[in-house]
Every structure is written in C-alpha cells, then in structure tokens.
Protein backbone atom coordinates (compact mmCIF):
# COMPACT_ATOMS: atom_id res chain seq x y z
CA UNK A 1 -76.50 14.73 -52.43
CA UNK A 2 -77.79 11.40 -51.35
CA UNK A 3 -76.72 9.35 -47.88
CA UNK A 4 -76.10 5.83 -47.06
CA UNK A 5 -76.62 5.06 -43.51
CA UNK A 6 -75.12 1.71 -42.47
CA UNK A 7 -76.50 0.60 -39.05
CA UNK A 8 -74.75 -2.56 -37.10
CA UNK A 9 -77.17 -4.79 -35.84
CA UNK A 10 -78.25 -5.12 -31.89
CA UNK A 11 -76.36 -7.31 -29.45
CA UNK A 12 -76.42 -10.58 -30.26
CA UNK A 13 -76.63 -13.95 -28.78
CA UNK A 14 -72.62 -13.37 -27.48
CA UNK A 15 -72.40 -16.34 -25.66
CA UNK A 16 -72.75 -18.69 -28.86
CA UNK A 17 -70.03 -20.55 -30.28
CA UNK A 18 -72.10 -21.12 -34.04
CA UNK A 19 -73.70 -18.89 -36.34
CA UNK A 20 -76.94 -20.20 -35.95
CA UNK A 21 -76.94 -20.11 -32.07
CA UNK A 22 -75.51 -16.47 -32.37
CA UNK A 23 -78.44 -14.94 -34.71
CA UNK A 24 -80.83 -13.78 -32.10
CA UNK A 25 -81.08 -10.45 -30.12
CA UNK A 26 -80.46 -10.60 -27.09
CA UNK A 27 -82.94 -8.42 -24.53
CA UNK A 28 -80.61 -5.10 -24.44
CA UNK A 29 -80.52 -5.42 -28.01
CA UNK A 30 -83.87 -5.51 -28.68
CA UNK A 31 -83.21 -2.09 -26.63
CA UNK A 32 -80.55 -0.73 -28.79
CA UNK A 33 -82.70 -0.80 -31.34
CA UNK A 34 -85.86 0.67 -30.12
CA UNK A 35 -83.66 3.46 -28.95
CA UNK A 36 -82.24 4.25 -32.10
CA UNK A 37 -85.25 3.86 -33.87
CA UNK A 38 -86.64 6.72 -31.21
CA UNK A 39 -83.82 8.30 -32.04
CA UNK A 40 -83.97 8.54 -36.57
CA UNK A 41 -87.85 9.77 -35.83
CA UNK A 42 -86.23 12.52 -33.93
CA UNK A 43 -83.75 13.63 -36.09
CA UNK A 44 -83.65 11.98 -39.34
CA UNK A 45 -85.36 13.00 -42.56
CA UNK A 46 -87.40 9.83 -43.93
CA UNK A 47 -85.61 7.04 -45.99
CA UNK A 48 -86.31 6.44 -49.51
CA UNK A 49 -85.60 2.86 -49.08
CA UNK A 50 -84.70 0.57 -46.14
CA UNK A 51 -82.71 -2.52 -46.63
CA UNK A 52 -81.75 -5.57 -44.51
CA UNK A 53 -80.04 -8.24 -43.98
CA UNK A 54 -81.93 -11.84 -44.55
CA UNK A 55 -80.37 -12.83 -41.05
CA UNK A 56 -82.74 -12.94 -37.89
CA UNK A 57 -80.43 -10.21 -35.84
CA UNK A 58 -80.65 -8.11 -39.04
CA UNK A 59 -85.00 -7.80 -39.36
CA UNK A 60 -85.25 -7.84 -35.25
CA UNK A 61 -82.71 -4.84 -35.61
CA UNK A 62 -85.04 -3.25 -38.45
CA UNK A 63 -88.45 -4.04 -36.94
CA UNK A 64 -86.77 -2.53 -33.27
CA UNK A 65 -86.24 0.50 -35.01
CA UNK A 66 -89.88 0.55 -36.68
CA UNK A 67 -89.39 -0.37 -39.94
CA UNK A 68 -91.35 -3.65 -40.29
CA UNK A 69 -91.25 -4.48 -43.61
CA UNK A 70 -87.71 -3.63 -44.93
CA UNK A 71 -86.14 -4.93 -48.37
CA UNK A 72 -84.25 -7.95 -47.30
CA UNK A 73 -80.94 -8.32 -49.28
CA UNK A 74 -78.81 -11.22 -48.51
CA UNK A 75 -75.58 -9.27 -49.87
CA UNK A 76 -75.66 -7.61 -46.65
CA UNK A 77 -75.45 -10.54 -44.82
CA UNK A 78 -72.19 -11.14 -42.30
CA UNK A 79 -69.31 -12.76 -43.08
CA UNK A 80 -69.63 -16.22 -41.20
CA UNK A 81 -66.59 -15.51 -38.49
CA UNK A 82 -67.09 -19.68 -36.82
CA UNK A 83 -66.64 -20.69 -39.85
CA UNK A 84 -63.50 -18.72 -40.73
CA UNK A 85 -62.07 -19.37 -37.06
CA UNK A 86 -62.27 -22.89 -37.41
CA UNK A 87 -60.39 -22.64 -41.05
CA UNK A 88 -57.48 -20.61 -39.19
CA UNK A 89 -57.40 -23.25 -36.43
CA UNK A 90 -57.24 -26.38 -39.01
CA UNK A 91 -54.85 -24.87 -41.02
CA UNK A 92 -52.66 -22.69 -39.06
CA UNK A 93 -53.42 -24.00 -36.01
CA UNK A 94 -54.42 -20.62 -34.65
CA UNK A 95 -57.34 -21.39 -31.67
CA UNK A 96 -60.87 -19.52 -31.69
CA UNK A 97 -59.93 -16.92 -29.08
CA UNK A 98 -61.61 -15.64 -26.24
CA UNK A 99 -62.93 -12.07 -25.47
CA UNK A 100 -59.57 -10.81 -24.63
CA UNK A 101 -57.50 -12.30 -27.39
CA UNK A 102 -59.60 -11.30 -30.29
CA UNK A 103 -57.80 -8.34 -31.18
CA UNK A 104 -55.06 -10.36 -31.92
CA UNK A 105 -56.73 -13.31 -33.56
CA UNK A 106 -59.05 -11.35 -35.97
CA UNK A 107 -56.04 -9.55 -38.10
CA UNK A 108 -55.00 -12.99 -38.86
CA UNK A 109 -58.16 -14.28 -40.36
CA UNK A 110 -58.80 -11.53 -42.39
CA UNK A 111 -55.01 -11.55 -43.82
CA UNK A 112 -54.97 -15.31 -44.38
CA UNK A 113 -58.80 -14.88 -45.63
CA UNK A 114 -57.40 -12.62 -47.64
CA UNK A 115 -54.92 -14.38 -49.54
CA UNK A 116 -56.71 -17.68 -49.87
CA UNK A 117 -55.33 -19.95 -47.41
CA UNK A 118 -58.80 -20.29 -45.73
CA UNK A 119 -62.45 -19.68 -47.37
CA UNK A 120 -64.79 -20.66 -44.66
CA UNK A 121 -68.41 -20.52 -46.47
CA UNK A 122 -67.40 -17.80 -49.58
CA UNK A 123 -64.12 -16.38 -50.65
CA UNK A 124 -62.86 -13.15 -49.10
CA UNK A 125 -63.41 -11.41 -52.97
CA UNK A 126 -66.51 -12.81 -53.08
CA UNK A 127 -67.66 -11.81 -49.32
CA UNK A 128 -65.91 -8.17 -51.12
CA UNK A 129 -68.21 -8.45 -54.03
CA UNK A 130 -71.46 -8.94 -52.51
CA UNK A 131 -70.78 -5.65 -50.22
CA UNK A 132 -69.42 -3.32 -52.91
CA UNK A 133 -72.16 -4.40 -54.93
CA UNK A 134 -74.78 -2.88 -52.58
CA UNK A 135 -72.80 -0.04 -52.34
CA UNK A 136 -72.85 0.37 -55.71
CA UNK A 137 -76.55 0.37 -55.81
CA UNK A 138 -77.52 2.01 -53.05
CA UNK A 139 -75.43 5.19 -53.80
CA UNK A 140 -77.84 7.29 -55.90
CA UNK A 141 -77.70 11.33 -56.10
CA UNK A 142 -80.36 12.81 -53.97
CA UNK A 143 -81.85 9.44 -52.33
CA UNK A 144 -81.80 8.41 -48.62
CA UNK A 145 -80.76 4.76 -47.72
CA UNK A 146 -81.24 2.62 -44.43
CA UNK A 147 -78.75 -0.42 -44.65
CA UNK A 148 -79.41 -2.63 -41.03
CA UNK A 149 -76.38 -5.29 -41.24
CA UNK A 150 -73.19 -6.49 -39.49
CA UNK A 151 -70.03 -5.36 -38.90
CA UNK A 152 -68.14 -7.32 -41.16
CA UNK A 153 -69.81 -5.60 -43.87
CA UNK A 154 -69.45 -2.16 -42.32
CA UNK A 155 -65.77 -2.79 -42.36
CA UNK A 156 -66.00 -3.80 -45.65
CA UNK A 157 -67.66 -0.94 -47.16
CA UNK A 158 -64.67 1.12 -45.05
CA UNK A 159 -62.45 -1.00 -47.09
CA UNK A 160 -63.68 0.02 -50.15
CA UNK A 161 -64.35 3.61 -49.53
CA UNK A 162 -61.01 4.31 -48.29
CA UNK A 163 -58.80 1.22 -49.43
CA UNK A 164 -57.88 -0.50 -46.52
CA UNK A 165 -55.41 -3.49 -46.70
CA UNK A 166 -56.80 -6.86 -44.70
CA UNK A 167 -55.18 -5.59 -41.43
CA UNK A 168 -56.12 -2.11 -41.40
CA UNK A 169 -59.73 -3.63 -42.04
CA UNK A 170 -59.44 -6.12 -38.97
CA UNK A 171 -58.73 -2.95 -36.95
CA UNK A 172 -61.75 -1.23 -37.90
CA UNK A 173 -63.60 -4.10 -37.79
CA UNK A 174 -62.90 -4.06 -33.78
CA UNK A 175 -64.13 -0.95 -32.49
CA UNK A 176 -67.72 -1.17 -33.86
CA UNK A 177 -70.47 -1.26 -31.42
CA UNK A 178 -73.54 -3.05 -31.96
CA UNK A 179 -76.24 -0.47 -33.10
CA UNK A 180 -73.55 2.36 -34.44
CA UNK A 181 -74.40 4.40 -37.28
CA UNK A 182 -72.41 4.79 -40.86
CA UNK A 183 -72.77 7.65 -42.90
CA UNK A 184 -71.91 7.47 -46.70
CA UNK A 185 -72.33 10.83 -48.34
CA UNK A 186 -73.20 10.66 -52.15
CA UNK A 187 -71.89 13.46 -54.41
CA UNK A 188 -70.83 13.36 -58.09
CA UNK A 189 -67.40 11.98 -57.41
CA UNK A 190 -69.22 9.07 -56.23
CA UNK A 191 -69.35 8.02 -52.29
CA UNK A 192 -67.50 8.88 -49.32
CA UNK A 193 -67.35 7.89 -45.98
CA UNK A 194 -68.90 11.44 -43.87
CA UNK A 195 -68.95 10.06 -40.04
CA UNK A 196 -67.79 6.53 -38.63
CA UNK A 197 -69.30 4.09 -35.45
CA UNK A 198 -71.72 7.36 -34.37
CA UNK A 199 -73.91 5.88 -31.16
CA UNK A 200 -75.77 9.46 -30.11
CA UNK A 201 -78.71 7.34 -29.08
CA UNK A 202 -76.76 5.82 -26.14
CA UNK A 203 -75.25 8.90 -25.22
CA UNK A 204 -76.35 9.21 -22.05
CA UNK A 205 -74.84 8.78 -18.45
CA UNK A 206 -78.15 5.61 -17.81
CA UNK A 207 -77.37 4.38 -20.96
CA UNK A 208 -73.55 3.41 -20.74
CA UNK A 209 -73.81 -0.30 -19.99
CA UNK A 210 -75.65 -0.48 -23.23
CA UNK A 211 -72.84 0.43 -25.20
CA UNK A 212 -71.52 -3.37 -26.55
CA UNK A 213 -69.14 -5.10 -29.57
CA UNK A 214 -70.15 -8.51 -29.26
C-alpha cells in the first residue's frame, strides 16, 4: 500500500490583507513546524519523496520540519483567497469578512467560484486540475509521499476523494489547522482518504495556544 501525507502549512502572516504580505511564517509557526517535524522522526517511516509548494510559507514549513531540500511543485500552490474575495465583493457585492464572518463568506466564494461568476487569478477547474493532478501522481502502490501545502488544496484533494459539492468543500475547508496532517491511503482501487486534520504533535495541555486556522 502506499500513503500520501498532506501537511497544511505553519501559521501565517494572519494579519495581512494580500497574498504577498500573507506568505511568511509567523514565529509560532516556525514552531508548528519544528514540532511536527520532531514529531514524523518519531513515528514515521521515511518518505520516498517530499514535495512542496513554490510559496515561501510552503519551504519554511518543509525546512521547519527538516527537510531542506524538498521537490517544489507549484500545483500545490494555494488558491489565491484576496484575490477571489475581492471578485465576490465587485461582483456580488459581498465584503472581505472579518475573523468572525468567514464561515459565512467562504461558502459563497467557492459556490460562485464554482460556477464561473468570479475567477480571481485561475478558474475553479483549473485550481481543480492542478490538485488532482498531483494526486494523481503522487499515488503510487507501495511509495511514501510528503505533500507540505495549503488548505485550499487539502480541501480540494477531500473534494476529489470523496466528491464534495462547492459548499460541502467550503465547510471542510474551515476546520483545518495550520500544521494538520492528511492521510491518503493507496491500494489497488486507487486512493482514499484514511484520517483527516490529525494535529498529535500539539497534543499537549502547553501546547494548546498553538493550535491555529489562520
């Protein structure tokens, strides 16, 4: 059997209001990551490959961990969310939200995403295309994958795997914390999704302010 493990980058720069100004770890993720990198040298067998995303949050999140020199793949790069927001707003109307009206706002991106009334910087089937695609290629019998992206992607992959409508994948998109794990089993019937937004690495009573979305 082989595995795909899909890890969500460290906290990021959550204070930015651009994508630029948002791809940067901030100091407790810089943590995150050195904790679960602790962690995979623990317990994990070794990977036959590690990939990451070309973005800065994606190779601090890799190096954190220990793996320096990862395969950078720009198909697991995040879906630019600014860009999208300010596509809603312009032609809906709909506001960038704040912290406590996200829930609410991000089901309506993806659904109008979705059905092509905004694009923001790539199509929702081609944002869908890029993430299968690694997917695809990453799910080989008897090999071990490291994936370090976003959570976008993560919910994409869900989407695939267990064919999620554009709502159901804004509600899975919410609950991922920065640093989670995402195990994709690989058997002859081709992937499946084995465990979902894992964070054993911050289970621990010091370690529960370090548990973060955004």
């Amino acid at each position: 059997m082989g595995e795909i493990i899909f890890v969500r980058h460290g906290q990021a720069n959550s204070g930015a209001t651009d994508e630029e100004s948002y791809d940067k770890l901030s100091d407790l993720g810089h943590q995150q990551a050195r904790w679960l990198g602790d962690y995979m040298r623990d317990r994990e067998e070794p990977f036959d490959k590690v990939i990451a995303g070309s973005l800065r949050r994606h190779r601090e999140t890799a190096a954190g961990m220990g793996f320096s020199d990862p395969v950078i793949d720009p198909r697991l790069n995040e879906m630019d969310y600014f860009s999208l927001g300010k596509a809603l707003d312009d032609v809906h109307g709909v506001p960038m939200p704040g912290p406590d009206e996200f829930a609410a706002h991000i089901p309506q991106v993806m659904e109008a995403w979705h059905r092509a009334e905004i694009k923001g910087v790539e199509t929702f089937a081609s944002f869908e295309e890029r993430v299968t695609g690694v997917l695809q290629e990453a799910a080989q019998p008897g090999v071990r994958v490291l994936c370090v992206t976003s959570g976008g992607v993560i919910g994409m992959i869900l989407r695939h795997l267990l064919l999620l409508d554009p709502t159901r994948l804004a509600h899975v998109l919410l609950p991922i914390m920065n640093t989670s794990v995402h195990r994709v089993h690989v058997i002859p019937q081709g992937p499946i999704l084995a465990s979902f937004n894992a964070a054993p690495h911050l289970d621990h009573p010091d370690r529960a302010y370090a548990i973060t979305h955004f």
